[in-house]
N, C-alpha and C. Protein backbone atom coordinates (compact mmCIF):
# COMPACT_ATOMS: atom_id res chain seq x y z
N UNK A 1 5.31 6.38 -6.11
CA UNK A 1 6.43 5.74 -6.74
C UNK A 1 6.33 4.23 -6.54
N UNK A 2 6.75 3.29 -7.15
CA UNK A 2 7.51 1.79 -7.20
C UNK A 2 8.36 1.76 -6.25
N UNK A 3 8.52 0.61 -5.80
CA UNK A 3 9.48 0.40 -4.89
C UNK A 3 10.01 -1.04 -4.66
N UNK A 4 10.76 -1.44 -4.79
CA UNK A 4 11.26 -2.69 -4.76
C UNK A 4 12.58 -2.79 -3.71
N UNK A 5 12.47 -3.58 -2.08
CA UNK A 5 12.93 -3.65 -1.18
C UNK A 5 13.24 -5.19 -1.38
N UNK A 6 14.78 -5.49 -1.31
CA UNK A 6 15.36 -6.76 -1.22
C UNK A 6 16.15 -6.59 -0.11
N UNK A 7 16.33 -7.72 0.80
CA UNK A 7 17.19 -7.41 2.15
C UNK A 7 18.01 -9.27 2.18
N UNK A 8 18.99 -8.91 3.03
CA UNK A 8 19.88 -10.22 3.50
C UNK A 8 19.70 -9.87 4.52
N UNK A 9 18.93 -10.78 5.81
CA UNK A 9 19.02 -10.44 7.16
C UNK A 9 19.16 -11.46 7.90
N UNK A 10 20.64 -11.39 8.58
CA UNK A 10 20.33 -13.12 9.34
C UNK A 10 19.85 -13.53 10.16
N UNK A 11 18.92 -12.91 11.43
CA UNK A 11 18.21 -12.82 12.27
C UNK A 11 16.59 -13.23 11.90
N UNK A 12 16.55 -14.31 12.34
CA UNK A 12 15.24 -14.89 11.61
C UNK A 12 14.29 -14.08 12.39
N UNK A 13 14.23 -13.69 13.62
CA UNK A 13 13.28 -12.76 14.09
C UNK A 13 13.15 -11.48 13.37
N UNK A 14 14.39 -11.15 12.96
CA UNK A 14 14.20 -9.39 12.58
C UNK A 14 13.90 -9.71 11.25
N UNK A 15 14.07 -10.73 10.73
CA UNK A 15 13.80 -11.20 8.82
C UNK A 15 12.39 -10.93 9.18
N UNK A 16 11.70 -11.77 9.97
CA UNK A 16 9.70 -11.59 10.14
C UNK A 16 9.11 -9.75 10.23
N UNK A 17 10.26 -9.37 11.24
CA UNK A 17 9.54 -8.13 11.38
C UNK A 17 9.94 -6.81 10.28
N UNK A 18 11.40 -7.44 9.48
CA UNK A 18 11.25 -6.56 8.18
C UNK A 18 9.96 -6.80 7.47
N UNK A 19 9.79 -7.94 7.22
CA UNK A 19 8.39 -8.53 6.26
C UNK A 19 7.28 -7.91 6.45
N UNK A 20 7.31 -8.26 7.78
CA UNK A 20 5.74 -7.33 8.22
C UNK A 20 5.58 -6.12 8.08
N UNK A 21 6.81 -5.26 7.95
CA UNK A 21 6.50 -3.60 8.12
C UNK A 21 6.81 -3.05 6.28
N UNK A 22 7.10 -4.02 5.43
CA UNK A 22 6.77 -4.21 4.46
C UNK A 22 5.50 -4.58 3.81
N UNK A 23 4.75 -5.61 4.67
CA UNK A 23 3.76 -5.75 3.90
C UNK A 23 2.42 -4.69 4.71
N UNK A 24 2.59 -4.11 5.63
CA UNK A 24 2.45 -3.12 6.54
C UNK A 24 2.28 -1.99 5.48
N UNK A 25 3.31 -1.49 4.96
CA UNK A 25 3.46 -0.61 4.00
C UNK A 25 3.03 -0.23 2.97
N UNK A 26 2.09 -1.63 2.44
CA UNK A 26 1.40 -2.14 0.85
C UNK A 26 2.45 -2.72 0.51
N UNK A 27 3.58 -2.74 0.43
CA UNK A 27 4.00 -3.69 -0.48
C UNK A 27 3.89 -5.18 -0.80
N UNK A 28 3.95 -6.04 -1.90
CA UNK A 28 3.72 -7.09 -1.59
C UNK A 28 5.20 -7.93 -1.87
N UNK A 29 5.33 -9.23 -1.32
CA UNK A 29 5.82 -10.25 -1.12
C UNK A 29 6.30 -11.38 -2.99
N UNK A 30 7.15 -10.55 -3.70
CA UNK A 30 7.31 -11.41 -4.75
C UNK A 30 8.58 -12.73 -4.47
N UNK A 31 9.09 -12.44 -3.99
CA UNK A 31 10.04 -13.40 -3.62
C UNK A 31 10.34 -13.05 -2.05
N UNK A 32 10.92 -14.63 -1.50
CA UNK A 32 10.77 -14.95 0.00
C UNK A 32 11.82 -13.47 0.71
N UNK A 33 12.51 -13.49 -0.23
CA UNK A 33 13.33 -11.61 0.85
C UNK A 33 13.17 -10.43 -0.35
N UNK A 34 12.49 -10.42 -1.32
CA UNK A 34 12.20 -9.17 -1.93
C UNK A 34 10.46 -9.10 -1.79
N UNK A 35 10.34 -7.51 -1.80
CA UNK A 35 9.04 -6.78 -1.93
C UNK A 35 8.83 -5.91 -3.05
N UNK A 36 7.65 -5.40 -3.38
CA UNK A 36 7.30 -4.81 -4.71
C UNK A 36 5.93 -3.99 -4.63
N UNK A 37 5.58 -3.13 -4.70
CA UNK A 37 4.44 -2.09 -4.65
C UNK A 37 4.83 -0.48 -4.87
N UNK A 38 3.54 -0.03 -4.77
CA UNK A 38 3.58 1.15 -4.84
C UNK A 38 3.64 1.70 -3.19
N UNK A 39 4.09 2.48 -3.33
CA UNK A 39 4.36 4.16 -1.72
C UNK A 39 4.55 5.16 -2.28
N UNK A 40 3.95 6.33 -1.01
CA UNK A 40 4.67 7.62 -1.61
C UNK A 40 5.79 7.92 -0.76
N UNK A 41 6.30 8.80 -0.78
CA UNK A 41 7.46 9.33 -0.58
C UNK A 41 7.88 9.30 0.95
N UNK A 42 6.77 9.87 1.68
CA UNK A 42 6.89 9.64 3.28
C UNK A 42 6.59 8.30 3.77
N UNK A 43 5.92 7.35 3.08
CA UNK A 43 5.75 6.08 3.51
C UNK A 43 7.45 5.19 3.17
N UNK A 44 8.13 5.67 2.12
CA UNK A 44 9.69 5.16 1.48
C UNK A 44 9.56 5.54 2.96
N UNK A 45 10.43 6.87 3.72
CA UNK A 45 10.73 7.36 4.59
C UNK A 45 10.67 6.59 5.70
N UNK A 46 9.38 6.80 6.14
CA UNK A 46 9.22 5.63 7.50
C UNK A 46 9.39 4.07 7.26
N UNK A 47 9.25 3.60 6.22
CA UNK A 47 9.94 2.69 5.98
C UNK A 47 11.61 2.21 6.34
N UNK A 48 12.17 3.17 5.51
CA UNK A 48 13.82 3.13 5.87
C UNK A 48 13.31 3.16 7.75
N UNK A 49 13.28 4.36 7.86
CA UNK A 49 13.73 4.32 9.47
C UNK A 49 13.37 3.08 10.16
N UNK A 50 12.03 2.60 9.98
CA UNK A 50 11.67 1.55 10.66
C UNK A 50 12.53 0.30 11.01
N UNK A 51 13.39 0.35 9.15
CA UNK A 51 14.06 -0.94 9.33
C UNK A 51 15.25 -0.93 9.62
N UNK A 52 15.86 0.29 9.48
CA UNK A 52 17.33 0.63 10.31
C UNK A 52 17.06 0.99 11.73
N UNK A 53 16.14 0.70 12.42
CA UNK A 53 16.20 -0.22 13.32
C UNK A 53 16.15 -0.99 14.33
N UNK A 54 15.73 -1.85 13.41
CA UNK A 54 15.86 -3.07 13.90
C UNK A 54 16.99 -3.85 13.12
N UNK A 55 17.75 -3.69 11.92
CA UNK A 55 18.56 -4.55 11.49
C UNK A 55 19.97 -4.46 11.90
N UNK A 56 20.47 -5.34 11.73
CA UNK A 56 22.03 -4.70 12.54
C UNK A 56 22.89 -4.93 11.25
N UNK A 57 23.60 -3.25 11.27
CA UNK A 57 24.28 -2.78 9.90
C UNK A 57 25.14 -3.50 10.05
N UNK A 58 25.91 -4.35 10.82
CA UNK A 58 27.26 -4.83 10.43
C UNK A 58 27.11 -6.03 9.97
N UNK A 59 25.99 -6.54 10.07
CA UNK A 59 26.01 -7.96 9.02
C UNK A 59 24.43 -8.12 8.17
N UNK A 60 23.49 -7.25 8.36
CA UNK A 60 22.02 -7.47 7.29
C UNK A 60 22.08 -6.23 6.17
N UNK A 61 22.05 -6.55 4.97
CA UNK A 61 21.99 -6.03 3.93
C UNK A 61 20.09 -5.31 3.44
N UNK A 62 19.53 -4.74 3.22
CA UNK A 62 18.70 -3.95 2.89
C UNK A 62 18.60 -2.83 1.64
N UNK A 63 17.91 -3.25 0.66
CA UNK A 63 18.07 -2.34 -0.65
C UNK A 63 16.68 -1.64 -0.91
N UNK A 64 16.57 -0.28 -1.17
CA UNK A 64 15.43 0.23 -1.18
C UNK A 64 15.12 0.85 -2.65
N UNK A 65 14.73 0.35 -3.28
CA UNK A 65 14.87 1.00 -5.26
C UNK A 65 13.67 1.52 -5.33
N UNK A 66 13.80 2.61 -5.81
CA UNK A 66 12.36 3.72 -6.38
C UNK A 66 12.63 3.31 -7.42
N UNK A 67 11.54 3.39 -8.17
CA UNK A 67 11.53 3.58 -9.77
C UNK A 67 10.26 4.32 -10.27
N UNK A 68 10.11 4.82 -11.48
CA UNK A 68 9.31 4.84 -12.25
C UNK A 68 8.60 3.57 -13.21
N UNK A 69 6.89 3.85 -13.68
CA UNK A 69 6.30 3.16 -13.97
C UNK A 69 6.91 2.65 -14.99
N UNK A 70 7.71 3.74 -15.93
CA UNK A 70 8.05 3.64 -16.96
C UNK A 70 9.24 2.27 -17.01
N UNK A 71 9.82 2.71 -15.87
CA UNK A 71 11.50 1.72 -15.38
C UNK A 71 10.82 0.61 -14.92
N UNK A 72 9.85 0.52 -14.61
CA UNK A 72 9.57 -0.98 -13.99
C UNK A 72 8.66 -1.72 -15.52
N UNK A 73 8.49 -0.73 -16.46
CA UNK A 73 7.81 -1.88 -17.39
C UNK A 73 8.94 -2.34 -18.11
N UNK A 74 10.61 -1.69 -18.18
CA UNK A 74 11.54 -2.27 -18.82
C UNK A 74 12.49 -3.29 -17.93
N UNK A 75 11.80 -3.18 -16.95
CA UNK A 75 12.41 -4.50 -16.49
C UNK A 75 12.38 -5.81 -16.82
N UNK A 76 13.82 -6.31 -17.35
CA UNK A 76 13.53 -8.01 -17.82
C UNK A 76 13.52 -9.19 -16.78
N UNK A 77 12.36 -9.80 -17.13
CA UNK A 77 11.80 -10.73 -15.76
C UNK A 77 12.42 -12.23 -16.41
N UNK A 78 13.60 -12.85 -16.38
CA UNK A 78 13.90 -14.05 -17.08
C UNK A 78 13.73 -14.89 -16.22
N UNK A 79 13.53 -16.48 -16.64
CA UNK A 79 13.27 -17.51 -15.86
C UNK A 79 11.78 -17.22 -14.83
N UNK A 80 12.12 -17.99 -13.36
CA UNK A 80 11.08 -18.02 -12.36
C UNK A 80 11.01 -16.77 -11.72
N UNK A 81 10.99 -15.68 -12.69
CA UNK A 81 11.30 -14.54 -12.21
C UNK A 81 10.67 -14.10 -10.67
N UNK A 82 9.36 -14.75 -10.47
CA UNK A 82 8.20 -14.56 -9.37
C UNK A 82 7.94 -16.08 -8.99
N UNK A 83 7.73 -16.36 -7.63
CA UNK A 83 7.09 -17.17 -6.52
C UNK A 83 5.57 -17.25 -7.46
N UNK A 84 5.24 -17.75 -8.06
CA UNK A 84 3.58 -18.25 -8.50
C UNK A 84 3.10 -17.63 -7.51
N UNK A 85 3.23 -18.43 -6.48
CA UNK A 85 2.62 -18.78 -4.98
C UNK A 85 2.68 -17.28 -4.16
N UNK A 86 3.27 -16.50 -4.52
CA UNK A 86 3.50 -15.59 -3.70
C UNK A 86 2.64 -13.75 -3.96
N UNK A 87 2.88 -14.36 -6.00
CA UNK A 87 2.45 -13.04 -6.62
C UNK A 87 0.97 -12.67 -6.48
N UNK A 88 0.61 -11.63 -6.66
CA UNK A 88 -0.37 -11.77 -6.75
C UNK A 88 -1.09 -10.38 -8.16
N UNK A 89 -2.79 -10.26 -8.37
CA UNK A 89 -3.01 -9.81 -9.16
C UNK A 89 -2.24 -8.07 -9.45
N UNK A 90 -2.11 -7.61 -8.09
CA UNK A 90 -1.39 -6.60 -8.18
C UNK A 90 -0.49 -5.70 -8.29
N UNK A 91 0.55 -6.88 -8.23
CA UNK A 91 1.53 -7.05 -8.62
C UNK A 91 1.94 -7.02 -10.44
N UNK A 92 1.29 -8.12 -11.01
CA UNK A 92 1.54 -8.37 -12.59
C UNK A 92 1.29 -7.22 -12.97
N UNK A 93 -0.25 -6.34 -12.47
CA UNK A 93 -0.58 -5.05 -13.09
C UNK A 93 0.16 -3.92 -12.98
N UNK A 94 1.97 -3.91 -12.17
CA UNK A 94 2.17 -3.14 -11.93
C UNK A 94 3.45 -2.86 -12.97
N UNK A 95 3.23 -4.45 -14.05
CA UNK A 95 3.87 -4.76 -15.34
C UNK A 95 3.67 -4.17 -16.39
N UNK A 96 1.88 -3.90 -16.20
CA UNK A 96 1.80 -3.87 -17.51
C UNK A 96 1.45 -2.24 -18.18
């Protein structure tokens, strides 16, 4: 599956170690607090757990979206939709 993980975390330490167990995961880095790749199903899994926790529910936000290939090619990307700097080839291909 797709997966697209956006988080609000105010803990600049626990912000690094969401990142890492994200990019840990395959996912990659399209914007400075969202992620984007492919996982399967038990990797979603240990994912969640990993990051619940370390985040603390009463003030860091964390969003975990599955989608299909199909749902991610109708996604509308307006403006700077992506970090240049950040995207990379594997990402765009996961556009098209």
């Amino acid at each position: 599956m797709i997966a697209w993980v956006l988080y609000d975390i105010k803990n600049d330490k626990t912000r690094t170690k969401v990142a890492k167990i994200c990019k840990q995961s395959g996912l990659y880095r399209v914007q400075f607090s969202v992620f984007l790749g492919t996982i399967d199903r038990n990797m979603k899994d240990s994912l969640q757990l990993q990051i619940e926790d370390l985040i603390d529910e009463a003030t860091d936000s964390v969003y975990i979206f599955p989608m299909s290939k199909n749902e991610l090619q109708e996604t509308v990307l307006l403006g700077q939709a992506f970090d240049k700097k950040l995207v990379s080839d594997e990402v765009m291909a996961l556009f098209l």
